[in-house]
Protein backbone atom coordinates (compact mmCIF):
# COMPACT_ATOMS: atom_id res chain seq x y z
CA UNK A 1 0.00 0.00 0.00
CA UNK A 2 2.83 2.33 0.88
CA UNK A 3 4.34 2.03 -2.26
CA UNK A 4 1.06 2.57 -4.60
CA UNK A 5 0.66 5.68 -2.34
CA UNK A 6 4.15 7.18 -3.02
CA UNK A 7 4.10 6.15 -6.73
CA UNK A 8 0.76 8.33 -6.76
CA UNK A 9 2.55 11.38 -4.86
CA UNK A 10 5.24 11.08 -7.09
CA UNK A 11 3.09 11.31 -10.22
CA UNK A 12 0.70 13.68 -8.93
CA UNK A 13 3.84 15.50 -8.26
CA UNK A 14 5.61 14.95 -11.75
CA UNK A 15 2.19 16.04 -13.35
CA UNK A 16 2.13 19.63 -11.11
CA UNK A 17 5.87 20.23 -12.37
CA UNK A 18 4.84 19.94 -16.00
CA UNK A 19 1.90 21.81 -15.68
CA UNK A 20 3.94 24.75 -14.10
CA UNK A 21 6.63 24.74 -16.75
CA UNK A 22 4.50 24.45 -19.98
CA UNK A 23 1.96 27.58 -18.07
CA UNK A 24 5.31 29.13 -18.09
CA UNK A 25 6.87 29.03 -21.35
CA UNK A 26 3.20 29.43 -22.35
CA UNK A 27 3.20 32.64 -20.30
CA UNK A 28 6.53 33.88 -21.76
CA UNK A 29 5.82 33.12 -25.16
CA UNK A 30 2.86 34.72 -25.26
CA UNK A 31 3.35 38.31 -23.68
CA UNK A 32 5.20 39.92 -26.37
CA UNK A 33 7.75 41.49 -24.94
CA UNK A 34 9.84 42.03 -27.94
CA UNK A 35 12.94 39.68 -26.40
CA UNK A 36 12.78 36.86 -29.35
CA UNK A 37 15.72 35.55 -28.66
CA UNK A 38 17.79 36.45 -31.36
CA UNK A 39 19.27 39.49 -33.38
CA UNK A 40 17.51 41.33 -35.95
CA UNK A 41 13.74 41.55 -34.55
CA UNK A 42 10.85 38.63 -34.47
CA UNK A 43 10.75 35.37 -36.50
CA UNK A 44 9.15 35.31 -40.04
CA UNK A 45 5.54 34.94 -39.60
CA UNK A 46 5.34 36.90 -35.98
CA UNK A 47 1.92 38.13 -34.86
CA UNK A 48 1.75 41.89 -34.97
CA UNK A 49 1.52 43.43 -31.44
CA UNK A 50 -2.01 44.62 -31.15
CA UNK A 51 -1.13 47.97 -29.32
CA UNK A 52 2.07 49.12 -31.32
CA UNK A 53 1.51 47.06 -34.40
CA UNK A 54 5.09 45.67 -34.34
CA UNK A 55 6.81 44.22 -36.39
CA UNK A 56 4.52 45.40 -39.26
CA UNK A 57 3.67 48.79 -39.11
CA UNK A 58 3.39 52.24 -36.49
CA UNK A 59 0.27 52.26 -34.68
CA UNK A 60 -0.60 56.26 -33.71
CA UNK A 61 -3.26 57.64 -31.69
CA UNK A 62 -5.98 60.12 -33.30
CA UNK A 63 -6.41 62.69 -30.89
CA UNK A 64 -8.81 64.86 -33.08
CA UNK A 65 -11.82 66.34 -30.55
CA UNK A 66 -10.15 65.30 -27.50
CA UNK A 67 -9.98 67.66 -25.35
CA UNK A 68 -6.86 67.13 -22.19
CA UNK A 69 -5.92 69.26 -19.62
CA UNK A 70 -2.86 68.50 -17.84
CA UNK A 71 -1.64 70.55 -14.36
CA UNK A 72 2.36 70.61 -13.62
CA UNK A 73 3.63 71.14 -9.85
CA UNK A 74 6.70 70.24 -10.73
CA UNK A 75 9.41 71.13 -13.03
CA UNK A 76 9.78 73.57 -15.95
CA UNK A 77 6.11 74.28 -16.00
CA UNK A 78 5.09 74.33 -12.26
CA UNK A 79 2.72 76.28 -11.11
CA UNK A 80 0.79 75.63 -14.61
CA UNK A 81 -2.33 74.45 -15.99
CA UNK A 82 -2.96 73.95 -20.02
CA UNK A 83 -6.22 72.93 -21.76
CA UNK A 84 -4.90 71.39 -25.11
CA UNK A 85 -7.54 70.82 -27.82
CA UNK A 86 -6.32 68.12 -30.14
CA UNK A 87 -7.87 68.49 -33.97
CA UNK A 88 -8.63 66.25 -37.10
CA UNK A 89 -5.80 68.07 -39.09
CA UNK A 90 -3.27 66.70 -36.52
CA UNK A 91 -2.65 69.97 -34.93
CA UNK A 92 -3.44 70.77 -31.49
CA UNK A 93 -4.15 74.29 -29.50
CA UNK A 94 -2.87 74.91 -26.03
CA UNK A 95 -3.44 77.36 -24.14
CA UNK A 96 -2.77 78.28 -20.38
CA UNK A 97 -5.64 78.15 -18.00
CA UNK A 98 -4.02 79.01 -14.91
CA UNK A 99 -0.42 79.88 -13.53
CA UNK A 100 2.25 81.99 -14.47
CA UNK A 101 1.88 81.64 -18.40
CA UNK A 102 -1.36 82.81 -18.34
CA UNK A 103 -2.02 85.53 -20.83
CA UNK A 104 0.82 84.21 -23.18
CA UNK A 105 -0.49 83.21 -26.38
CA UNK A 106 -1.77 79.82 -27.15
CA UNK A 107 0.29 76.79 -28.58
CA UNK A 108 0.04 75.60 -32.01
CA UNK A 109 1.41 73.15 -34.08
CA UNK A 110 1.41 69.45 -35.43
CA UNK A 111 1.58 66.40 -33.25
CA UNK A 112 2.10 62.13 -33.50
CA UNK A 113 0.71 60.04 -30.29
CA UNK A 114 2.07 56.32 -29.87
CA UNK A 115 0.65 54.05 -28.07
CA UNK A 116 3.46 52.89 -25.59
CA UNK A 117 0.92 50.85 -22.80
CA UNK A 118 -2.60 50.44 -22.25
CA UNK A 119 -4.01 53.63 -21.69
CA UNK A 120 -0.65 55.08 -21.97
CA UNK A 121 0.09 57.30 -25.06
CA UNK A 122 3.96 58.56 -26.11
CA UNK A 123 2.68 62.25 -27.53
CA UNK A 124 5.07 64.66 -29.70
CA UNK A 125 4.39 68.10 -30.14
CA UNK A 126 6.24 68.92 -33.21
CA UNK A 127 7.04 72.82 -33.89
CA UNK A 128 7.96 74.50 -37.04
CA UNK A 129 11.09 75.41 -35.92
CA UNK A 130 12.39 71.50 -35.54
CA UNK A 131 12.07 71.59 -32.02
CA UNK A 132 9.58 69.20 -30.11
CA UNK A 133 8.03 68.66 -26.78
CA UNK A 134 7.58 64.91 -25.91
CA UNK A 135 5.02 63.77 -23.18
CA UNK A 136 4.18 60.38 -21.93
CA UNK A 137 0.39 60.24 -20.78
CA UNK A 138 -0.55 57.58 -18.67
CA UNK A 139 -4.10 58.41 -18.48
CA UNK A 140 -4.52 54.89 -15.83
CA UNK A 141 -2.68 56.68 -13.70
CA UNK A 142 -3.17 60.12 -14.31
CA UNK A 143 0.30 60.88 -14.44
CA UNK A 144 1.88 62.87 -17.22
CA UNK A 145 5.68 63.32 -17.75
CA UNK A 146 7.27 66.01 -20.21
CA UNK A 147 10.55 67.22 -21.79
CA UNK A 148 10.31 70.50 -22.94
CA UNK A 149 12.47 71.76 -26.36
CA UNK A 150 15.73 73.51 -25.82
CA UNK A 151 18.83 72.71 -25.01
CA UNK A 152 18.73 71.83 -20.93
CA UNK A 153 15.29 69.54 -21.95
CA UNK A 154 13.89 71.17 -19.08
CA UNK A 155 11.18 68.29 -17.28
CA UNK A 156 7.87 68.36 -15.88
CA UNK A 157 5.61 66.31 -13.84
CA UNK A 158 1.88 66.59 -13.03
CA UNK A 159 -1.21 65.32 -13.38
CA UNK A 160 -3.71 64.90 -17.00
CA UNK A 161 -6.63 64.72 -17.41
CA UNK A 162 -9.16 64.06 -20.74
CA UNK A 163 -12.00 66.42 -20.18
CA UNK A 164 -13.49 65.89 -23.26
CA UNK A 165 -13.12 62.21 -25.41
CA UNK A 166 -12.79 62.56 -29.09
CA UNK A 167 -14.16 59.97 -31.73
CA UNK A 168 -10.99 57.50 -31.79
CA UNK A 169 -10.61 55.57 -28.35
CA UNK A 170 -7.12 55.31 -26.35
CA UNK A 171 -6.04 51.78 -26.55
C-alpha cells in the first residue's frame, strides 16, 4: 500500500511540475515582450503586437476632438495648468488656464501620439522650428511626464486629465 501511495505522490507530483513549466513558457511566449531571442527583430511569420503594431507597421493615436488638460507642480512648468484641444488636421491648440503663463499666447502646431501601454500614449508636439516637446500620458494613472524643447530639456511632472473624449478611443 505504501508504495502505490508514493508512486501516486510522485506522479501527482511529476504532473504539477509539468503543468507549471509548460503555463510558463506558455506565459513567456505569449506576452510579447519584444525579447525573441535572437538578433535582428521577431521570426518570419510573428503576430503583430495589437497595441504598437510591431513588427509590421506604427500604430498612432488620433487625438482629433479630445480635449486634455494637464496641471504641472513640478518642473519647468510648475505652477501651470494647459487645456490642449487636439484636432482632425493633426494639430493641437494649447493654451494656459491658470499659472504663471497665463495671458501668453496659445500653442500651435502638429503632433504624432504612440501608443506605448494600455491607456498610456507617447505624444510629440512637433514645432515649425524642428524643435519638439515629448510627453508620456498615462491616463490609468493620471500621471503625465514632459521634456520641454531647448537645449537643458527642461522636465515636468503633473497630473492629466481628458475632459473631453474625441471619436478614436485610447487603446
Amino acid at each position: 500500500m505504501k508504495a502505490k501511495t508514493k508512486l501516486l505522490v510522485l506522479a501527482l507530483t511529476m504532473a504539477g511540475l509539468l503543468a507549471v513549466a509548460t503555463a510558463g513558457a506558455t506565459a513567456g511566449g505569449s506576452q510579447g515582450d519584444g525579447d525573441w531571442g535572437h538578433p535582428g527583430g521577431p521570426p518570419p511569420g510573428s503576430v503583430a503586437d495589437p497595441l504598437t503594431g510591431f513588427p509590421n507597421q506604427i500604430n498612432q493615436v488620433d487625438l482629433s476632438g479630445y480635449q486634455i488638460v494637464t496641471s504641472y507642480p513640478l518642473g519647468f512648468d510648475a505652477g501651470n495648468t494647459f487645456q490642449q484641444t487636439y484636432h482632425a488636421d493633426g494639430t493641437f491648440t494649447a493654451v494656459p488656464l491658470a499659472g504663471p503663463f497665463v495671458g501668453q499666447p496659445p500653442t500651435t502646431a502638429r503632433y504624432i501620439a504612440l501608443p506605448v501601454g494600455h491607456k498610456q500614449i507617447l505624444l510629440v508636439w512637433l514645432f515649425a522650428d524642428g524643435t519638439h516637446n515629448t510627453f508620456v500620458m498615462n491616463f490609468r494613472t493620471h500621471i503625465v511626464s514632459v521634456v520641454t524643447a531647448g537645449p537643458d530639456g527642461a522636465p515636468s511632472l503633473g497630473t492629466v486629465k481628458i475632459t473631453q473624449w474625441g471619436d478614436h478611443p485610447i487603446p
